[in-house]
Structures are given as C-alpha cells and as structure tokens.
N, C-alpha and C. Protein backbone atom coordinates (compact mmCIF):
# COMPACT_ATOMS: atom_id res chain seq x y z
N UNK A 1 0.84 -1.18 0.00
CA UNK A 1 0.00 0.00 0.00
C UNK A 1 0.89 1.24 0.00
N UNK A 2 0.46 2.20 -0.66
CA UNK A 2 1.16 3.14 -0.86
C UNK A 2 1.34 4.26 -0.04
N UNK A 3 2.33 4.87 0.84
CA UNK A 3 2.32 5.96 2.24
C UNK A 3 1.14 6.83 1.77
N UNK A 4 0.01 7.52 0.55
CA UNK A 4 -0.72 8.41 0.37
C UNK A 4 -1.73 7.73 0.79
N UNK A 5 -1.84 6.29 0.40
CA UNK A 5 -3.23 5.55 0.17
C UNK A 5 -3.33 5.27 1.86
N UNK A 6 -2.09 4.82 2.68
CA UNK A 6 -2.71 4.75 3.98
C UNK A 6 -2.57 6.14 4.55
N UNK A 7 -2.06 6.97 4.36
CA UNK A 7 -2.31 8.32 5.05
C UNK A 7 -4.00 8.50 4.84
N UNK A 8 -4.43 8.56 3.98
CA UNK A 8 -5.37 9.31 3.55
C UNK A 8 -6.73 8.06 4.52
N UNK A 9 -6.21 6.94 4.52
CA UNK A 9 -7.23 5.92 4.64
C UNK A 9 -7.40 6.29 6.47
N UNK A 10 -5.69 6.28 7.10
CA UNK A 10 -5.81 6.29 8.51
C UNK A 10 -6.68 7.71 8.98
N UNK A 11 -6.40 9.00 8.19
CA UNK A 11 -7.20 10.44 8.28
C UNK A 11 -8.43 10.01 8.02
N UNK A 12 -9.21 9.21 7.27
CA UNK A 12 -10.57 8.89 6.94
C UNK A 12 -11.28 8.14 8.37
N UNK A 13 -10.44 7.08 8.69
CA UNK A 13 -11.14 6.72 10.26
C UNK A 13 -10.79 7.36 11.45
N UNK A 14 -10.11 8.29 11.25
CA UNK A 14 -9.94 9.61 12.64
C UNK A 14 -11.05 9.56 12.40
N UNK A 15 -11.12 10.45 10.91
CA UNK A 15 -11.98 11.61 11.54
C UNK A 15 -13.61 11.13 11.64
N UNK A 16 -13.50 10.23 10.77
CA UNK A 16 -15.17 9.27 11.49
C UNK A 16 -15.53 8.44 12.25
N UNK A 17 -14.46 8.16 12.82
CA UNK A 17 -15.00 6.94 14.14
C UNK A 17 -15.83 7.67 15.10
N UNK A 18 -16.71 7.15 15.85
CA UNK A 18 -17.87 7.24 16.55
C UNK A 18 -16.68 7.38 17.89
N UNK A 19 -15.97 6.57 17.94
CA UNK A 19 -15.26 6.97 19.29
C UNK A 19 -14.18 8.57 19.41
N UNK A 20 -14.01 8.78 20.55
CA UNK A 20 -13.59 10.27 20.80
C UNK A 20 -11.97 9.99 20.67
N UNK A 21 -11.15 10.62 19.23
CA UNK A 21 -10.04 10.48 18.96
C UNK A 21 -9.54 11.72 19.44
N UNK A 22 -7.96 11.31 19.89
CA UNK A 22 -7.51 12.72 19.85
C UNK A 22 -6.03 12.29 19.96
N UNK A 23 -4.84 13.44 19.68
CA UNK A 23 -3.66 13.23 19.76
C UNK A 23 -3.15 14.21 20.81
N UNK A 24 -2.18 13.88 21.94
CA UNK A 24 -1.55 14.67 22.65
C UNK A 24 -0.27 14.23 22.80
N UNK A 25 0.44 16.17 22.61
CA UNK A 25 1.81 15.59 23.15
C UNK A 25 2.56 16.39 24.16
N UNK A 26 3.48 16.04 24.72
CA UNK A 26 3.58 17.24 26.03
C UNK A 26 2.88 17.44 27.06
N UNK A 27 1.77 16.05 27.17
CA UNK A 27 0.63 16.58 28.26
C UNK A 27 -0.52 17.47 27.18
N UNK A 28 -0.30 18.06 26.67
CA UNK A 28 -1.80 18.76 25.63
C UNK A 28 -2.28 18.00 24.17
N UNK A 29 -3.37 18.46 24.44
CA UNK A 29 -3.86 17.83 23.20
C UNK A 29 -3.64 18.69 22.14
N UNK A 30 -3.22 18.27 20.80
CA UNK A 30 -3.27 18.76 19.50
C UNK A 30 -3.84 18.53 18.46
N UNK A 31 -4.75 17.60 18.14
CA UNK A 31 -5.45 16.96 17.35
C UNK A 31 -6.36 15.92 18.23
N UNK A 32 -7.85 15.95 17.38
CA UNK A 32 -9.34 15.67 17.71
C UNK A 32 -9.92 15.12 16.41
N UNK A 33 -11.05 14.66 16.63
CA UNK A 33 -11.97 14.13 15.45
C UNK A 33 -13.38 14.87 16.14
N UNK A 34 -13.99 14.66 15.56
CA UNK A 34 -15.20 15.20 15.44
C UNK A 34 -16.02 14.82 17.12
N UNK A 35 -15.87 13.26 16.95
CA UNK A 35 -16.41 12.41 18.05
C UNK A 35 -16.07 12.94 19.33
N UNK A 36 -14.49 13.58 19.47
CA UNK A 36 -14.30 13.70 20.72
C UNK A 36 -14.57 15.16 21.04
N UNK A 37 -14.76 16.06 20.26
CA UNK A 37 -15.65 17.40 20.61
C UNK A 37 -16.50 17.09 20.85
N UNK A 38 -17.66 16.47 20.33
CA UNK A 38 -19.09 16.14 20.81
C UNK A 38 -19.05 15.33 22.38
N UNK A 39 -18.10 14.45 22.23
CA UNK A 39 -18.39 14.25 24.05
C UNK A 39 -18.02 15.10 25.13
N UNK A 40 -17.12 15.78 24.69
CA UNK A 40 -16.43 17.00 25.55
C UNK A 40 -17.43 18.08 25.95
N UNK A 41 -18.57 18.20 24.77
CA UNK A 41 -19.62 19.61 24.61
C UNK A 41 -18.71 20.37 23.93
N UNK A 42 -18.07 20.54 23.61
CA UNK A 42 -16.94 21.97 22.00
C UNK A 42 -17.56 21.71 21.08
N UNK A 43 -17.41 22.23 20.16
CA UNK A 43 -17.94 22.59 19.17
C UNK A 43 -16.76 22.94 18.23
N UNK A 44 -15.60 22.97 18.15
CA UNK A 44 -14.68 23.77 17.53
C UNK A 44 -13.37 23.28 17.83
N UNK A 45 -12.09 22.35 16.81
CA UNK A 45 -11.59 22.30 17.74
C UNK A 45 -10.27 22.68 18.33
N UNK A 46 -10.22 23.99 17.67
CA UNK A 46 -9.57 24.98 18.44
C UNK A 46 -10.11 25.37 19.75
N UNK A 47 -10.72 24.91 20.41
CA UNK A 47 -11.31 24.75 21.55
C UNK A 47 -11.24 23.94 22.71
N UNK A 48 -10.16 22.70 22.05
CA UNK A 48 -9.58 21.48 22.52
C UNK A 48 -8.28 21.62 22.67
N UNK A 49 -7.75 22.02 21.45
CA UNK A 49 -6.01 22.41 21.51
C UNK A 49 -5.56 22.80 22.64
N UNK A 50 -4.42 22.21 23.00
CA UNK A 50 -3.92 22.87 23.97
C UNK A 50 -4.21 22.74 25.79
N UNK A 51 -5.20 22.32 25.25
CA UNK A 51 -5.89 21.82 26.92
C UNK A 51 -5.01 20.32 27.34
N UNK A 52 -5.70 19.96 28.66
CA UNK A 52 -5.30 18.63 28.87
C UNK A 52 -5.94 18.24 29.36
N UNK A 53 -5.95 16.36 29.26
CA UNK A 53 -7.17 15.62 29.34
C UNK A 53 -7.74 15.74 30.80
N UNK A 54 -6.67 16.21 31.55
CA UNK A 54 -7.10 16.98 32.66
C UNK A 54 -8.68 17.31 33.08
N UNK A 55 -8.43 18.72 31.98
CA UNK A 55 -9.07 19.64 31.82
C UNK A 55 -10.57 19.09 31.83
N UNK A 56 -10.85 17.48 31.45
CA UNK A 56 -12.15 17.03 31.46
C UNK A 56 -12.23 16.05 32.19
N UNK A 57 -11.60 15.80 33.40
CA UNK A 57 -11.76 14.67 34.27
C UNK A 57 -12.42 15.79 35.61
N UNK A 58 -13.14 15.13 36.19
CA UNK A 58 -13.57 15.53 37.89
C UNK A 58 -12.35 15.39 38.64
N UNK A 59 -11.87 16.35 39.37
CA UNK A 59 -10.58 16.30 40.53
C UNK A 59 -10.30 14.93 41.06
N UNK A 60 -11.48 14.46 41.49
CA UNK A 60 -11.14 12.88 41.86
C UNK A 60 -11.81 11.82 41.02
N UNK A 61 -11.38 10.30 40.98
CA UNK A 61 -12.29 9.65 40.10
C UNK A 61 -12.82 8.49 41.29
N UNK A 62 -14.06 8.04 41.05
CA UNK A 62 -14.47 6.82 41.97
C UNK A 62 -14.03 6.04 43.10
N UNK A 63 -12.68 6.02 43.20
CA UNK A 63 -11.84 5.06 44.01
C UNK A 63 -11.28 6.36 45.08
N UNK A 64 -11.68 7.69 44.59
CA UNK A 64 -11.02 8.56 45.19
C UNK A 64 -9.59 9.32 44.99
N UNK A 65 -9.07 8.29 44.14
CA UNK A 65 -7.25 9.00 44.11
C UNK A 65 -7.49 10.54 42.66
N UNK A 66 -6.93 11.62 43.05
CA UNK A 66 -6.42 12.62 42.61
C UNK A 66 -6.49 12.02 41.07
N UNK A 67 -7.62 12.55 40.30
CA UNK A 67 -7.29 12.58 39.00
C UNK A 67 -6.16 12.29 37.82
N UNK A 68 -5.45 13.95 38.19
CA UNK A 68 -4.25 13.80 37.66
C UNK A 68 -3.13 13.09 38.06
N UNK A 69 -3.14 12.88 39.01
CA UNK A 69 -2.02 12.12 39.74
C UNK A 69 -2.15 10.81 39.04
N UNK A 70 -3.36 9.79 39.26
CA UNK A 70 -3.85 8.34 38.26
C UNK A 70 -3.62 8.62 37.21
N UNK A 71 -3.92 9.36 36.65
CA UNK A 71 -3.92 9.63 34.77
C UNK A 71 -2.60 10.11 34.39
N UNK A 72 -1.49 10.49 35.26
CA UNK A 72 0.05 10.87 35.04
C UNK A 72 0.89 9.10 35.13
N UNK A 73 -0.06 8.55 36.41
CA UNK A 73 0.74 7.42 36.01
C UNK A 73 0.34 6.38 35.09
N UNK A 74 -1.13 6.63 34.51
CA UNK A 74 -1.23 5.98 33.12
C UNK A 74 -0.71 6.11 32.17
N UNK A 75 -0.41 7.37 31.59
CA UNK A 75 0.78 8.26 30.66
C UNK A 75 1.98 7.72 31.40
N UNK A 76 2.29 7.61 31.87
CA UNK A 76 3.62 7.02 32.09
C UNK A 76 3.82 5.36 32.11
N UNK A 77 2.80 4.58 32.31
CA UNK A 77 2.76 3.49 31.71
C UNK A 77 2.83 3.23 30.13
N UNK A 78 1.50 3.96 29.53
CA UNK A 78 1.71 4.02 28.33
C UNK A 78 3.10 4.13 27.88
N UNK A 79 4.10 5.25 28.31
CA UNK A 79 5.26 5.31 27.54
C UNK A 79 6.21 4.51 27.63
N UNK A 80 6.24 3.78 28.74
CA UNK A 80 7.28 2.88 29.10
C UNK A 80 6.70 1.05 28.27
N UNK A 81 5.65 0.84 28.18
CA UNK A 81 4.93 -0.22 27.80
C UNK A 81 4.29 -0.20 26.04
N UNK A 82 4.41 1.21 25.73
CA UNK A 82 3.42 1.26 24.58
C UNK A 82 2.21 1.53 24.34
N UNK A 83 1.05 1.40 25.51
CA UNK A 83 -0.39 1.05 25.61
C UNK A 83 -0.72 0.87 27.03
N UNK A 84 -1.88 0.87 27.07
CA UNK A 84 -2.57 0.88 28.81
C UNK A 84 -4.06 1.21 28.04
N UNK A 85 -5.14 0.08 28.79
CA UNK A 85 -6.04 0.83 28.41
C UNK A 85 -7.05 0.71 29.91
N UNK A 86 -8.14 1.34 30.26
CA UNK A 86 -8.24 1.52 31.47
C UNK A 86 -9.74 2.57 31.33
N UNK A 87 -10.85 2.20 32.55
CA UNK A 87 -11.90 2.91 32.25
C UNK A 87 -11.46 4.55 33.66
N UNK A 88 -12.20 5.46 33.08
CA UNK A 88 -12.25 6.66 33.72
C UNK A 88 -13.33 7.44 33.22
N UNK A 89 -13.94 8.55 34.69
CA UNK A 89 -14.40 9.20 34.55
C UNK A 89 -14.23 10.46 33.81
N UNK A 90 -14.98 10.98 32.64
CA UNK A 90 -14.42 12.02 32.36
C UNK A 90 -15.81 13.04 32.53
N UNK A 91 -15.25 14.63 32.14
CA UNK A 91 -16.64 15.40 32.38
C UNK A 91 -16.18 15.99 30.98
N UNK A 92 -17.59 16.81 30.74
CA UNK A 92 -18.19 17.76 29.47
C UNK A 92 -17.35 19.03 29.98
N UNK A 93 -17.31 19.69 28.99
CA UNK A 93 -16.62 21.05 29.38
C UNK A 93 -17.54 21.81 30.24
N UNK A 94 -18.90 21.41 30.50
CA UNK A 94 -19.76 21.94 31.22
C UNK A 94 -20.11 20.88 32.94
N UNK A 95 -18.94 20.35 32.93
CA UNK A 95 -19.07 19.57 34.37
C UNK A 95 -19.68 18.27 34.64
N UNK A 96 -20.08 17.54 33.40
CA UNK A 96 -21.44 16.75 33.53
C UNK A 96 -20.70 15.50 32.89
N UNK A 97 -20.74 14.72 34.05
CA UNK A 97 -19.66 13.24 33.63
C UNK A 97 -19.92 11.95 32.90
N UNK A 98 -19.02 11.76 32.22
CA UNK A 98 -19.56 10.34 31.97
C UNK A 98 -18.71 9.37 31.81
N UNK A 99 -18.56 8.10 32.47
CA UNK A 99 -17.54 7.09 31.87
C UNK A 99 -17.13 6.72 30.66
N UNK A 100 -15.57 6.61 30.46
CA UNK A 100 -15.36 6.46 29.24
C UNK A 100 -14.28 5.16 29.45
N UNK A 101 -14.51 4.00 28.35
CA UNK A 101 -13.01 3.15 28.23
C UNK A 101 -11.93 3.84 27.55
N UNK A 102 -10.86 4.14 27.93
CA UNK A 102 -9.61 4.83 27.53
C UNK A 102 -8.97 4.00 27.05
N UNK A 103 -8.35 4.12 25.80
CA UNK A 103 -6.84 3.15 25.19
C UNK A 103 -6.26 4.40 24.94
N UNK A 104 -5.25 3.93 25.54
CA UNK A 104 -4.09 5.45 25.26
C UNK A 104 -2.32 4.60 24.74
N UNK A 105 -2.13 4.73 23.17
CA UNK A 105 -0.71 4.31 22.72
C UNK A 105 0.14 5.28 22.57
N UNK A 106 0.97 4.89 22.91
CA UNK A 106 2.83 5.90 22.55
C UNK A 106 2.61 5.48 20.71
N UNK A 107 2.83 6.76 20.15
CA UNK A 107 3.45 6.76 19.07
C UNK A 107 4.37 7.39 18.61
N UNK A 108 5.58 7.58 17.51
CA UNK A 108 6.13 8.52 17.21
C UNK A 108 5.92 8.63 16.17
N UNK A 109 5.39 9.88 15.85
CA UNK A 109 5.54 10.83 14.51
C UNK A 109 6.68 11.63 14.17
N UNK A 110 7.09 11.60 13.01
CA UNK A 110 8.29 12.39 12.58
C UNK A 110 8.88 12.59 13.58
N UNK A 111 9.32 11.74 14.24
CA UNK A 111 10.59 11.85 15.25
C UNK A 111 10.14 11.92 16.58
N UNK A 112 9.02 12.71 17.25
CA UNK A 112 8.49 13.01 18.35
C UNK A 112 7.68 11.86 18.96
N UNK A 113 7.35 11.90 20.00
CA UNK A 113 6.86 11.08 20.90
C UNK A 113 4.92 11.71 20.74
N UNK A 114 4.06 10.53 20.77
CA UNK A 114 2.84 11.62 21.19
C UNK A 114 2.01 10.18 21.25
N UNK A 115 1.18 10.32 22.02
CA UNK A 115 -0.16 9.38 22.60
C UNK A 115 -1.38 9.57 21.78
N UNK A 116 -1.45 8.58 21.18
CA UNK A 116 -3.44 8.62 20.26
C UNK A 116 -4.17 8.19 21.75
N UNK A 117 -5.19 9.00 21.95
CA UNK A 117 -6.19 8.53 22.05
C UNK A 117 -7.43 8.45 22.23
N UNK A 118 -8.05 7.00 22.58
CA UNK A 118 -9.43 6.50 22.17
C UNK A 118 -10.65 6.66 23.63
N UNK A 119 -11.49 7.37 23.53
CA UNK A 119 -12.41 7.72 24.34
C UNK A 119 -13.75 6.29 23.56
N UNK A 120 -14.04 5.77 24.61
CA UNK A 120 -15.38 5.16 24.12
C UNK A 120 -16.25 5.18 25.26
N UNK A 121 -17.35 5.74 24.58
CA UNK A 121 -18.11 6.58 25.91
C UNK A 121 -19.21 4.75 26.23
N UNK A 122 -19.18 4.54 27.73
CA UNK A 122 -19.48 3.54 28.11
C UNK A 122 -20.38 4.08 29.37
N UNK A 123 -21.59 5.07 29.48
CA UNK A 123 -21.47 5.21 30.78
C UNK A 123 -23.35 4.33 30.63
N UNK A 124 -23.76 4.11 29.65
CA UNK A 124 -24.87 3.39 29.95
C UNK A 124 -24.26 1.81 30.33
N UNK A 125 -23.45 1.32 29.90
CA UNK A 125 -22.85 0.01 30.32
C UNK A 125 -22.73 -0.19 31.70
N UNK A 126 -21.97 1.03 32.85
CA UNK A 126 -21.04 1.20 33.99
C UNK A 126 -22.82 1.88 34.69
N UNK A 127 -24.05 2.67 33.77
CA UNK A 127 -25.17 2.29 34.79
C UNK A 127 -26.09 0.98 34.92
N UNK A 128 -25.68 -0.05 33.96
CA UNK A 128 -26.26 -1.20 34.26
C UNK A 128 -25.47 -2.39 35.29
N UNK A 129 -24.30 -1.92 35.10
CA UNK A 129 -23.61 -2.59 36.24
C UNK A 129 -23.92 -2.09 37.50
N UNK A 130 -23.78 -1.00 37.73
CA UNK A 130 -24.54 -0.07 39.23
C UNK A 130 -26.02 -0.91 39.37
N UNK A 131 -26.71 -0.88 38.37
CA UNK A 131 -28.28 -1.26 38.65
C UNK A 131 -28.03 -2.85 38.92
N UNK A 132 -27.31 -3.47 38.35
CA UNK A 132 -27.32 -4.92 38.65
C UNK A 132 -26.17 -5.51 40.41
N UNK A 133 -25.77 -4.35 40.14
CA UNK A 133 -25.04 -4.42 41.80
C UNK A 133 -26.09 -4.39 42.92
N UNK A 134 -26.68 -3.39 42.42
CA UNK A 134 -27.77 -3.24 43.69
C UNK A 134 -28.61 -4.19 44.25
C-alpha cells in the first residue's frame, strides 16, 4: 500500500470513528476528530487544543485517588509499555460526567513522541452494572 493511500485511509477513520479520537503531546492535546468534541460539549476544535485531558476529568475519580495524579501514572505506563487501556471518569466542558473506556498508545511521529487517544463513551454500560449491583 502506498504511504498516500494509507495516510489518507488512517485520516478517513480519525476523523469518522464514533469513538472520541484525539492526539496529545507534552501533556496537551493537538489533534481531535469530530467524536471527541461532541463528548467533551466543543464545538470547535480549536477549543480542545492545547488543553489537557485533565481539563475534562472531575478532581477525583471513583476510588477517590487525585485525578491527575492516576492519569500521570497511566501516561507514564503508556510510555514505558506502549499502551494501557483503562476505564475513567471524564466530564463535558460543562461539568457533567460520563464514563469512558480509555486506550491510550505511545506513538512517534516524525521523530516526536505523542499518545493517540481512544475515548469510548461507556457510561450506559457502567449504569447497568450499578443497577445490577444493587
């Protein structure tokens, strides 16, 4: 296959997968698909740039431990391993949460280091498990 034919093919399922894509490097995000503005609530996504996934998690997640603190040492798994994938709470840019399964890979592009990743919003799944716990 030819480097245009898969460039063009891998840019075709960014930018339409149903799940919330995005690329970060440095800790910020630089690239999004469509999917992962819409779960975020943006609209734009110069509106995403630059932020960090931070920026849409609740201070603490379920178990209680410090957000960023868990999600620094997932990024740091990822880089040392390649991959980690792992469920978390995330919120809307407007505060309003919802579980997501996370796959987060180390890649390098043109030389640099940077993490794809995959948001798959799961929070009707994680309320039928609550309802069947009960």
């Amino acid at each position: 296959m030819q480097d245009s034919t898969r460039q063009n093919g891998f840019e075709t399922v960014f930018q339409n997968s149903k799940d919330g894509l995005a690329i970060f490097k440095q800790g910020a995000f630089v690239d999004c698909n469509p999917s992962m503005l819409q779960m975020v609530g943006l609209t734009r996504k110069e509106e995403l740039i630059g932020k960090t996934p931070f920026d849409f998690s609740p201070p603490q997640q379920p178990d209680g431990r410090d957000s960023e603190e868990k999600g620094l040492e997932y990024i740091n798994h990822c880089l040392d391993q390649g991959s980690v994938r792992f469920e978390w709470v995330h919120q809307t840019i407007d505060a309003q949460p919802f579980w997501a399964e996370v796959l987060i890979t180390k890649m390098v592009v043109e030389g640099e280091v940077v993490i794809h990743t995959n948001w798959r919003d799961i929070s009707e799944k994680k309320e039928l498990e609550f309802k069947l716990a009960e």
